[in-house]
C-alpha atoms as a PDB file:
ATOM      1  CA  UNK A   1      20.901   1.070  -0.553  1.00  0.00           C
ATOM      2  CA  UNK A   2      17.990   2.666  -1.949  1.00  0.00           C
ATOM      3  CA  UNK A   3      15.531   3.314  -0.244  1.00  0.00           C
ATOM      4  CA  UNK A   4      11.371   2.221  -0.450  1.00  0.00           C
ATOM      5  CA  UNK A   5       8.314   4.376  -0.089  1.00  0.00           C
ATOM      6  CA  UNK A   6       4.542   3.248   0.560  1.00  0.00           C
ATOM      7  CA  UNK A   7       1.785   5.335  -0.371  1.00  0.00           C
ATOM      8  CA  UNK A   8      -1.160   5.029   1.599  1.00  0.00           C
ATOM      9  CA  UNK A   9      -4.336   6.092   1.105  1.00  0.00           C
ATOM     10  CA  UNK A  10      -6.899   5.993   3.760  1.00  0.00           C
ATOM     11  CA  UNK A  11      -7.557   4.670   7.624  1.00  0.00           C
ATOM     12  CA  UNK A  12      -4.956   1.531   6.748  1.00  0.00           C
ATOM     13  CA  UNK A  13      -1.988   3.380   7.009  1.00  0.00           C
ATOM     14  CA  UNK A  14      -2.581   3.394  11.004  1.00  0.00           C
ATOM     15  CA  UNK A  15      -3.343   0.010  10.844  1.00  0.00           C
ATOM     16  CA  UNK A  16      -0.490  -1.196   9.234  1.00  0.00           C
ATOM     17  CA  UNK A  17       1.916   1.125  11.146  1.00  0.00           C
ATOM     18  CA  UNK A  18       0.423  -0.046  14.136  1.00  0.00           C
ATOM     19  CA  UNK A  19       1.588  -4.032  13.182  1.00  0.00           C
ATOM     20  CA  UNK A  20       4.944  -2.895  12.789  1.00  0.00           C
ATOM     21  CA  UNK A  21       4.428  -2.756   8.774  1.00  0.00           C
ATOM     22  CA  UNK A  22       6.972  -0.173   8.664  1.00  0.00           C
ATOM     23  CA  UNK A  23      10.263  -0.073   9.300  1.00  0.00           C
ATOM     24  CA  UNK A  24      12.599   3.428  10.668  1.00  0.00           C
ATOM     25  CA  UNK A  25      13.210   6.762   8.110  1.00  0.00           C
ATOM     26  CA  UNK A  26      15.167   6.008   4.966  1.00  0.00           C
ATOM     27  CA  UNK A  27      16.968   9.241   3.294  1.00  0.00           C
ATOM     28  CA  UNK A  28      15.388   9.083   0.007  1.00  0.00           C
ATOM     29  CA  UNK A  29      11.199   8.200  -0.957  1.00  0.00           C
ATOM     30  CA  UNK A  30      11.245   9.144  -4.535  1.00  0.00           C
ATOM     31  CA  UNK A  31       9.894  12.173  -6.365  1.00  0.00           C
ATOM     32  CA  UNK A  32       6.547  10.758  -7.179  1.00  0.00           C
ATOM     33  CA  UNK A  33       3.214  13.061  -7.307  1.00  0.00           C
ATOM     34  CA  UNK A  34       0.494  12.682  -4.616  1.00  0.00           C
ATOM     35  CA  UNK A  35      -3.023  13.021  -4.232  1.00  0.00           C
ATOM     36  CA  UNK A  36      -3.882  15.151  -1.387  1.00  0.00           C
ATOM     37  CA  UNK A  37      -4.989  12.626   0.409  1.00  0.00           C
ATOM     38  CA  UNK A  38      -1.843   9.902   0.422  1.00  0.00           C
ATOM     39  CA  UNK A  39       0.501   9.549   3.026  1.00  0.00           C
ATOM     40  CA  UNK A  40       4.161   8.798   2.113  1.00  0.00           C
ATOM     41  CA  UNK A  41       5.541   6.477   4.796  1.00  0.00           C
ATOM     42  CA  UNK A  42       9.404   5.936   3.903  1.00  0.00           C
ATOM     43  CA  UNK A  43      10.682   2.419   4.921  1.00  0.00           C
ATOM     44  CA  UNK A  44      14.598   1.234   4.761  1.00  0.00           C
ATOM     45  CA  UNK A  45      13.358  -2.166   3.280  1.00  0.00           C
ATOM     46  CA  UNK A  46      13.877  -3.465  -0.205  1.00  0.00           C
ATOM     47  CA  UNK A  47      10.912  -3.756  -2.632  1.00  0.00           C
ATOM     48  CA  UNK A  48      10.662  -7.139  -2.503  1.00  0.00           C
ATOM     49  CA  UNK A  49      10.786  -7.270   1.416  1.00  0.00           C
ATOM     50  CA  UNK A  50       7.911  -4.362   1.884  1.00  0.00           C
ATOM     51  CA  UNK A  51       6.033  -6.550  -0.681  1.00  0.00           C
ATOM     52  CA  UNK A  52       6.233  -9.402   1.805  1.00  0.00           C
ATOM     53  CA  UNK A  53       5.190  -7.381   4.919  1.00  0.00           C
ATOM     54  CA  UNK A  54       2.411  -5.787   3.171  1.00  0.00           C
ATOM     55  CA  UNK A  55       0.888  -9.241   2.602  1.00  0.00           C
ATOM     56  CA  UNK A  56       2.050 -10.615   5.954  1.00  0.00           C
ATOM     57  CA  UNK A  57       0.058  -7.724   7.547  1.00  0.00           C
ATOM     58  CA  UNK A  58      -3.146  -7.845   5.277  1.00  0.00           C
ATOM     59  CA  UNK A  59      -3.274 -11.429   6.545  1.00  0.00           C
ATOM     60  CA  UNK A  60      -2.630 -10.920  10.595  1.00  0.00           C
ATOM     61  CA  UNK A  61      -4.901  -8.255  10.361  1.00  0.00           C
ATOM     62  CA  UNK A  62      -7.915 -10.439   8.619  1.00  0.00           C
ATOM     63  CA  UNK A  63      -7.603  -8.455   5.652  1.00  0.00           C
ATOM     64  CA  UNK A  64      -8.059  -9.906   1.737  1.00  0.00           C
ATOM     65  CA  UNK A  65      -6.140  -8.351  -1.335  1.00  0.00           C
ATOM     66  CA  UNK A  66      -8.447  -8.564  -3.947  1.00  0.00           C
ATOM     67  CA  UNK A  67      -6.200  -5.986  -6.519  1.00  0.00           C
ATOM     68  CA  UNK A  68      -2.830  -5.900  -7.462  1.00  0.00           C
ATOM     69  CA  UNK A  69      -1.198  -3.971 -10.408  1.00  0.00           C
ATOM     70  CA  UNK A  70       2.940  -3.476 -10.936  1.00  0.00           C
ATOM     71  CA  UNK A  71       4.334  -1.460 -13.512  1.00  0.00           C
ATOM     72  CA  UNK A  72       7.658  -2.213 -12.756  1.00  0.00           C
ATOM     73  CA  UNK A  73       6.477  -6.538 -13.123  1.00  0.00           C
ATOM     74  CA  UNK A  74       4.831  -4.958 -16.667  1.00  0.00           C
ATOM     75  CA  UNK A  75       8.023  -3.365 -17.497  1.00  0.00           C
ATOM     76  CA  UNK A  76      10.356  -6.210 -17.008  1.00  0.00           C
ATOM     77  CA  UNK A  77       8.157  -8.557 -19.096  1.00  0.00           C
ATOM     78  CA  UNK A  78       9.642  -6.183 -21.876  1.00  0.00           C
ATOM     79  CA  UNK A  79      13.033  -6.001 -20.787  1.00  0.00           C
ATOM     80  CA  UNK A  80      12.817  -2.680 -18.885  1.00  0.00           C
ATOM     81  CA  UNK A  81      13.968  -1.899 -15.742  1.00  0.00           C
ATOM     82  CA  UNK A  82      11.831   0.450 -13.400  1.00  0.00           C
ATOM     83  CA  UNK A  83      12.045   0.790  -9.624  1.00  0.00           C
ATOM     84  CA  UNK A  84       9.668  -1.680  -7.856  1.00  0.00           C
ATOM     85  CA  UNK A  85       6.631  -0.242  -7.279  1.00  0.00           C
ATOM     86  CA  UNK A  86       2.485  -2.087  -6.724  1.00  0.00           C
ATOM     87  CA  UNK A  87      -0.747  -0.641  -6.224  1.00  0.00           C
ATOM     88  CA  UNK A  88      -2.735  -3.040  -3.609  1.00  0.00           C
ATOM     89  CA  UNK A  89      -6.368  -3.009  -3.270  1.00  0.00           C
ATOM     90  CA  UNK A  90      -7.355  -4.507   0.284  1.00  0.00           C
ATOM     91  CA  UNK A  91     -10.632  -5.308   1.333  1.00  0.00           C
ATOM     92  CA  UNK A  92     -12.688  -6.428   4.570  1.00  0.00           C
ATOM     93  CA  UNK A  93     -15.871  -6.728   4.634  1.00  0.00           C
ATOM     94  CA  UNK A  94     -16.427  -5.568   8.326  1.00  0.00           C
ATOM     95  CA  UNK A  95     -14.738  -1.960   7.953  1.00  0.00           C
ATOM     96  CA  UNK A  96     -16.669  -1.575   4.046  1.00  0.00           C
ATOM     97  CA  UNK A  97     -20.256  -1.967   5.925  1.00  0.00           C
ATOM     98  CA  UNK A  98     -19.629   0.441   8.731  1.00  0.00           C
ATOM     99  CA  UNK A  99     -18.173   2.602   5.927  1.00  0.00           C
ATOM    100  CA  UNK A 100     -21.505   2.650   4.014  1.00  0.00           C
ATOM    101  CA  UNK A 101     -23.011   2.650   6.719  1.00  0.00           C
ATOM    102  CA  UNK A 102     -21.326   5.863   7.563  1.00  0.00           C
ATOM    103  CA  UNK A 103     -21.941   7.149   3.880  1.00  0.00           C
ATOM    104  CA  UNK A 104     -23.252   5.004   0.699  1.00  0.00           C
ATOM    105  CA  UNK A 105     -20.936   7.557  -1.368  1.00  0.00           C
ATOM    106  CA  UNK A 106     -17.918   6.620   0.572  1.00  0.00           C
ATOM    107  CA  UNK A 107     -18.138   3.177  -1.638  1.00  0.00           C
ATOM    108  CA  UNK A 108     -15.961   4.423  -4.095  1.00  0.00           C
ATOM    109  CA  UNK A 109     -13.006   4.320  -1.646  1.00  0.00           C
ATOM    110  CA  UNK A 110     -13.088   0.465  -1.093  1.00  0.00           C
ATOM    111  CA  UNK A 111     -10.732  -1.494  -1.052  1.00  0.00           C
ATOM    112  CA  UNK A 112      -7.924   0.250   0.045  1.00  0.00           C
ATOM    113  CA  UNK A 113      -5.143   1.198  -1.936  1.00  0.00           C
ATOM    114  CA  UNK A 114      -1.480   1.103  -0.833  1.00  0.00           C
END
């Protein structure tokens, strides 16, 4: 079975880790290029089923997606066959004001991206 990666970026990856997001090591998380700044969390589930705990945790944790872009769901809508992958913008509204209020340039990184 192959295995999944998530890419975090930002203060969510505790969050989610912390509500059992993520499940134990798998042996292989891809070759993809990072940012600095992203955290590669490798998970034994399928695509599909990290897709559904990403959402179930955005909702326990009163959380809102408010992106959500697949090049893999592009792909397949012209016959081609990628590895599963989604970028997810989450948002709440609590944790963006005591970001600005922290810094106004800090914006930019809202929502956050997994």
């Amino acid at each position: 079975m192959k295995a999944t990666a998530l890419f975090f970026r930002g203060a969510a990856a505790a969050a989610l880790i912390a509500v059992g997001l993520l499940a134990a090591p798998a042996t292989q998380a891809g070759d993809a290029a990072t940012h600095p700044a992203t955290e590669i969390v490798a998970t034994s589930k399928s695509f599909g089923a990290l897709v559904k705990s990403v959402n179930a945790a955005v909702k326990a944790n009163g959380m809102f997606v408010v992106t959500r872009a697949s090049a893999s769901v592009g792909a397949a809508r012209r016959d081609i066959e990628i590895p599963g992958n989604m970028v997810v913008g989450v948002y709440r509204n609590d944790f963006a004001v005591r970001m600005l209020e922290a810094s106004v340039p800090a914006g930019i990184e809202a929502p956050i991206r997994f």
